[in-house]
Protein backbone atom coordinates (compact mmCIF):
# COMPACT_ATOMS: atom_id res chain seq x y z
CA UNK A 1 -29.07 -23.89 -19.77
CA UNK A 2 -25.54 -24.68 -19.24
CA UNK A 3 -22.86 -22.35 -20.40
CA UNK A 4 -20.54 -23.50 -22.38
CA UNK A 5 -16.46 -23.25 -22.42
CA UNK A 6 -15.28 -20.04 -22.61
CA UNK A 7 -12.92 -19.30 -25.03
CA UNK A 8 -9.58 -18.82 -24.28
CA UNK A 9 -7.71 -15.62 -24.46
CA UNK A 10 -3.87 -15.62 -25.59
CA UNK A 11 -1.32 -13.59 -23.32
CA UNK A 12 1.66 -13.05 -23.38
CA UNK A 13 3.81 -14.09 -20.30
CA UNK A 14 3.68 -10.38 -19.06
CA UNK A 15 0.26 -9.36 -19.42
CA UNK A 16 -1.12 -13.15 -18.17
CA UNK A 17 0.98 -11.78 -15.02
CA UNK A 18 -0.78 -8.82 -14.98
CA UNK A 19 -4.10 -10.15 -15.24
CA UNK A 20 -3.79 -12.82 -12.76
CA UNK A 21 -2.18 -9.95 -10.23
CA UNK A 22 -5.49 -7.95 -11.35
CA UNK A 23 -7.51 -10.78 -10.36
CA UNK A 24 -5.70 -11.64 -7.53
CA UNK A 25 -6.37 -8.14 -6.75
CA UNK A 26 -9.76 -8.11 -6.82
CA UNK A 27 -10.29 -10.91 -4.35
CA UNK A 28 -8.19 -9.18 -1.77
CA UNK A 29 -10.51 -5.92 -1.98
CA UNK A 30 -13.71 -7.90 -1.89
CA UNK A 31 -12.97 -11.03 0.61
CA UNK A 32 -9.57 -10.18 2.47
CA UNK A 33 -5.98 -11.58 1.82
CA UNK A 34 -7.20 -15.26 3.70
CA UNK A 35 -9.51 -15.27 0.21
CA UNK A 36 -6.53 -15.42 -2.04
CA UNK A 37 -6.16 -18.65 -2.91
CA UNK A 38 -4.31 -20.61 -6.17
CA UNK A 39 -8.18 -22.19 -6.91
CA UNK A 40 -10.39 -18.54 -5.92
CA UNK A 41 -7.78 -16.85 -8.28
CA UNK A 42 -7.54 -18.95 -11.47
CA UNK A 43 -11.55 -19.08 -11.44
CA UNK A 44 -11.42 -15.24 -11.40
CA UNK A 45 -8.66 -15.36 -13.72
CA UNK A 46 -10.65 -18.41 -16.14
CA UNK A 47 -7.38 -20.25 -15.76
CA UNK A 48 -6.50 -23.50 -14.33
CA UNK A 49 -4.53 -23.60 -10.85
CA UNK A 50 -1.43 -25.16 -13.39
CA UNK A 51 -1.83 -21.63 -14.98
CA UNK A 52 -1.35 -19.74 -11.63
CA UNK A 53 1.54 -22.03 -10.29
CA UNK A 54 3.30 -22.24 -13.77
CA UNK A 55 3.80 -18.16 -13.33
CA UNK A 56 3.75 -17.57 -9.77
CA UNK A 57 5.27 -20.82 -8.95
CA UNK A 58 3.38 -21.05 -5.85
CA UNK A 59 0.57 -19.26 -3.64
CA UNK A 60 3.57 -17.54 -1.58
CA UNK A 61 5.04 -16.32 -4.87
CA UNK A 62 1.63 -14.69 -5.90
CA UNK A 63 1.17 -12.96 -2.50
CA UNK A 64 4.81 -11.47 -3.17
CA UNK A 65 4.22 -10.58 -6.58
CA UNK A 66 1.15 -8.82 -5.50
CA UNK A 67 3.12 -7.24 -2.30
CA UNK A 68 5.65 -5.83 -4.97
CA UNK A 69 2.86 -4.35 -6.99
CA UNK A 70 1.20 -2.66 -4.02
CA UNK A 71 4.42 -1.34 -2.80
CA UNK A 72 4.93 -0.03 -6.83
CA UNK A 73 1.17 2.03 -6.38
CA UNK A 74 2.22 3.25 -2.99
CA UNK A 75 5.27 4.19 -4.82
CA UNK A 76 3.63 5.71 -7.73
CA UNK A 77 1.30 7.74 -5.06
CA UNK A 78 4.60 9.22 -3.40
CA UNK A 79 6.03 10.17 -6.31
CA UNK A 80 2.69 11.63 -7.56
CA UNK A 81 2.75 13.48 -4.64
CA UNK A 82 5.99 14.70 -4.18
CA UNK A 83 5.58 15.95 -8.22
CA UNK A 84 2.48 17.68 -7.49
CA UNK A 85 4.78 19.48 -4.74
CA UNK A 86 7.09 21.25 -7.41
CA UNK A 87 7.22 24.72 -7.52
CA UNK A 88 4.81 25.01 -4.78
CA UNK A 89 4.34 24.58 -1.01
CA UNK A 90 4.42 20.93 -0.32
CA UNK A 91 0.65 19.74 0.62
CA UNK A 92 1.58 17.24 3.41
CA UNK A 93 -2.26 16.12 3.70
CA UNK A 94 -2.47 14.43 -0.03
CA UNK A 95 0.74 12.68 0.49
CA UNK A 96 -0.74 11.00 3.83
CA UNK A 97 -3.72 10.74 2.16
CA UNK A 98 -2.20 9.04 -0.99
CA UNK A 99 -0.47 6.45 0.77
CA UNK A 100 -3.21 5.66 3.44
CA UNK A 101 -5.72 5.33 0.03
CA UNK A 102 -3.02 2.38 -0.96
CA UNK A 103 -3.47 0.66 2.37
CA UNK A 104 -6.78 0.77 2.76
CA UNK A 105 -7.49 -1.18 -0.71
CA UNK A 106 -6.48 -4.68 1.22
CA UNK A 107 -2.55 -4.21 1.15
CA UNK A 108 -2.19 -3.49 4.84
CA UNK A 109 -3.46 -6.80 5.80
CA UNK A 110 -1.08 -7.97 2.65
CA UNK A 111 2.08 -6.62 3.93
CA UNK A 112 1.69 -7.91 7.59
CA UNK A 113 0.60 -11.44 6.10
CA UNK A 114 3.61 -11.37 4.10
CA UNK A 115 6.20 -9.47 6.57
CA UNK A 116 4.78 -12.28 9.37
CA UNK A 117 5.75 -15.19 7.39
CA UNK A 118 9.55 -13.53 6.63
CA UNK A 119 9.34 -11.73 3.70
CA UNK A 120 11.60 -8.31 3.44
CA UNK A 121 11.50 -5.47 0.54
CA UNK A 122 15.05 -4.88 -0.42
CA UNK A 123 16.03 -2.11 -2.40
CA UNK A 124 15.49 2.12 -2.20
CA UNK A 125 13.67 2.74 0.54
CA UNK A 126 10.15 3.31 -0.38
CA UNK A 127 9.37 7.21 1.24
CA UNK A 128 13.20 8.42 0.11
CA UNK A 129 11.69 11.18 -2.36
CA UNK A 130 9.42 12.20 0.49
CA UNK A 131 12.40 12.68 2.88
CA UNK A 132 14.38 14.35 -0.41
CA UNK A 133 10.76 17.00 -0.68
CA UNK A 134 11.04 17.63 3.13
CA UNK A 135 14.28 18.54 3.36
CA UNK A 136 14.27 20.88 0.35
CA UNK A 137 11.78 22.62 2.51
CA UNK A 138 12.69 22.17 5.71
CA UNK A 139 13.34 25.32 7.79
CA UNK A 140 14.94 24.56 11.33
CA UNK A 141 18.14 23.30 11.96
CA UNK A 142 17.28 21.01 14.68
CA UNK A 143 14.82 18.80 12.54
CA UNK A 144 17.76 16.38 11.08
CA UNK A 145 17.26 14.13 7.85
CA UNK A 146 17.13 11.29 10.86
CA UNK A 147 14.06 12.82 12.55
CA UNK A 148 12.32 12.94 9.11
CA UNK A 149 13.23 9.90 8.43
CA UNK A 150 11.99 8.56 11.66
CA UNK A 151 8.70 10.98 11.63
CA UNK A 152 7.95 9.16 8.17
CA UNK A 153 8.73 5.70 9.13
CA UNK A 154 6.16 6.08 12.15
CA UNK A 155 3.45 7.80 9.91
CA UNK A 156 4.13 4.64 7.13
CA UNK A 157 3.50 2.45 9.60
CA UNK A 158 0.27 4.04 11.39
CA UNK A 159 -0.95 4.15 7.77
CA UNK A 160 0.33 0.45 7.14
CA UNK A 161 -2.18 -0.80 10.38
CA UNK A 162 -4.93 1.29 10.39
CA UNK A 163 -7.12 -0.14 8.01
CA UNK A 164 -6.75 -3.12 10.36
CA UNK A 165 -6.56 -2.26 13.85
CA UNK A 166 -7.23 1.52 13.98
CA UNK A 167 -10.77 1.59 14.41
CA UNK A 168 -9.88 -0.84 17.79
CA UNK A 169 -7.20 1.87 19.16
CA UNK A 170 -9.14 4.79 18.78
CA UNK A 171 -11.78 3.01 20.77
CA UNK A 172 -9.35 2.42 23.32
CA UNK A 173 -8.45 6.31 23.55
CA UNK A 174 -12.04 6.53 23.49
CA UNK A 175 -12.52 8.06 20.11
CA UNK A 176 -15.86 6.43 19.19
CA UNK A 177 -16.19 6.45 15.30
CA UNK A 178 -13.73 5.63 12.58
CA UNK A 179 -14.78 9.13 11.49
CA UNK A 180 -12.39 10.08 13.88
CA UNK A 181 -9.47 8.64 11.94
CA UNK A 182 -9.93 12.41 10.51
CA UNK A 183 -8.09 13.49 13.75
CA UNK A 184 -5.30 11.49 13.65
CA UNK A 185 -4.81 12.71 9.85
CA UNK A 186 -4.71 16.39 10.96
CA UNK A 187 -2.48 15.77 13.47
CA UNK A 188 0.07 14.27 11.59
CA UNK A 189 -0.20 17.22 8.76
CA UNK A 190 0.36 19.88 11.73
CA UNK A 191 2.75 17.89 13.66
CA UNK A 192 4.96 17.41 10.52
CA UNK A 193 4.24 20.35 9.34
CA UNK A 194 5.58 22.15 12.65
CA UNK A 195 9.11 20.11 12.55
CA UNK A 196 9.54 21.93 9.29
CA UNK A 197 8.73 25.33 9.10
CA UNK A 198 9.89 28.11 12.24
């Protein structure tokens, strides 16, 4: 037996957006960012590839659009974190942890994709309430607002790769099992945690 058309569901602009990002989405956590296509995305989405284009106006403008909104949750997980610092001591290991859970649901390989082929966030800088939190509690005079900005830019971007290639470069340092992605976690909590506090 056959099924028959399904019915179709009225949007509006926004949430058709939203649902074919969601879809879109979805793909990328089950099959990879090469598995994103116009056609694999308006079947998820029960939409024709007119319906993708007409919003997105291309496959290049969906994998931005869907860039944008991972950069908004890894957004949304700093500033979670950095909240969830207030009034108490700043827990360095959820914020890692927070971002690295962004980046390992498909938009590392996203990013790269898109940052290969030219594409550049413009704007605030993405990790500027986490350097705001670290100097509030920041304790020695030699640790600048440059060398936590450049301590965070090399932790964003070991978090940013990992999910890709980490499991390859601990093998080359001959760390055996992805397991061991634990270490590299503690050591950035205690190394950023000693440029700190005295």
């Amino acid at each position: 037996m056959t099924e028959g058309p399904q019915k179709r569901i009225r949007r509006t602009p926004s949430e058709a957006r939203e649902h074919i990002l969601s879809c879109a989405e979805q793909i990328m956590k089950q099959s990879g960012i090469a598995s994103v296509q116009v056609r694999a995305v308006a079947r998820e989405a029960s939409m024709t590839d007119a319906g993708i284009n007409h919003h997105f106006g291309s496959l290049d403008g969906l994998l931005e659009a869907l860039l944008k909104s991972g950069a908004q949750k890894v957004r949304d997980a700093v500033d979670l974190a950095v909240t969830q610092w207030a009034g108490s001591n700043p827990d360095i290991r959820s914020l890692v942890e927070a971002i690295g859970d962004v980046y390992s649901e498909g938009y590392a390989d996203l990013a790269i994709h898109l940052h290969k082929s030219g594409w550049q966030e413009r704007g605030t800088p993405l990790l500027d309430p986490v350097v705001d939190a670290l100097l509030a509690i920041n304790s020695k005079q030699d640790t600048t607002e440059a060398k936590i900005r450049a301590a965070l830019a090399t932790l964003h971007l070991w978090l940013a790769i990992d999910p890709l290639y980490g499991e390859e470069f601990r093998r080359s340092a001959g760390l055996s099992r992805s397991a061991d992605q634990k270490l590299q976690l503690e050591w950035w909590v205690v190394t950023l945690k000693q440029m700190l506090t005295k």
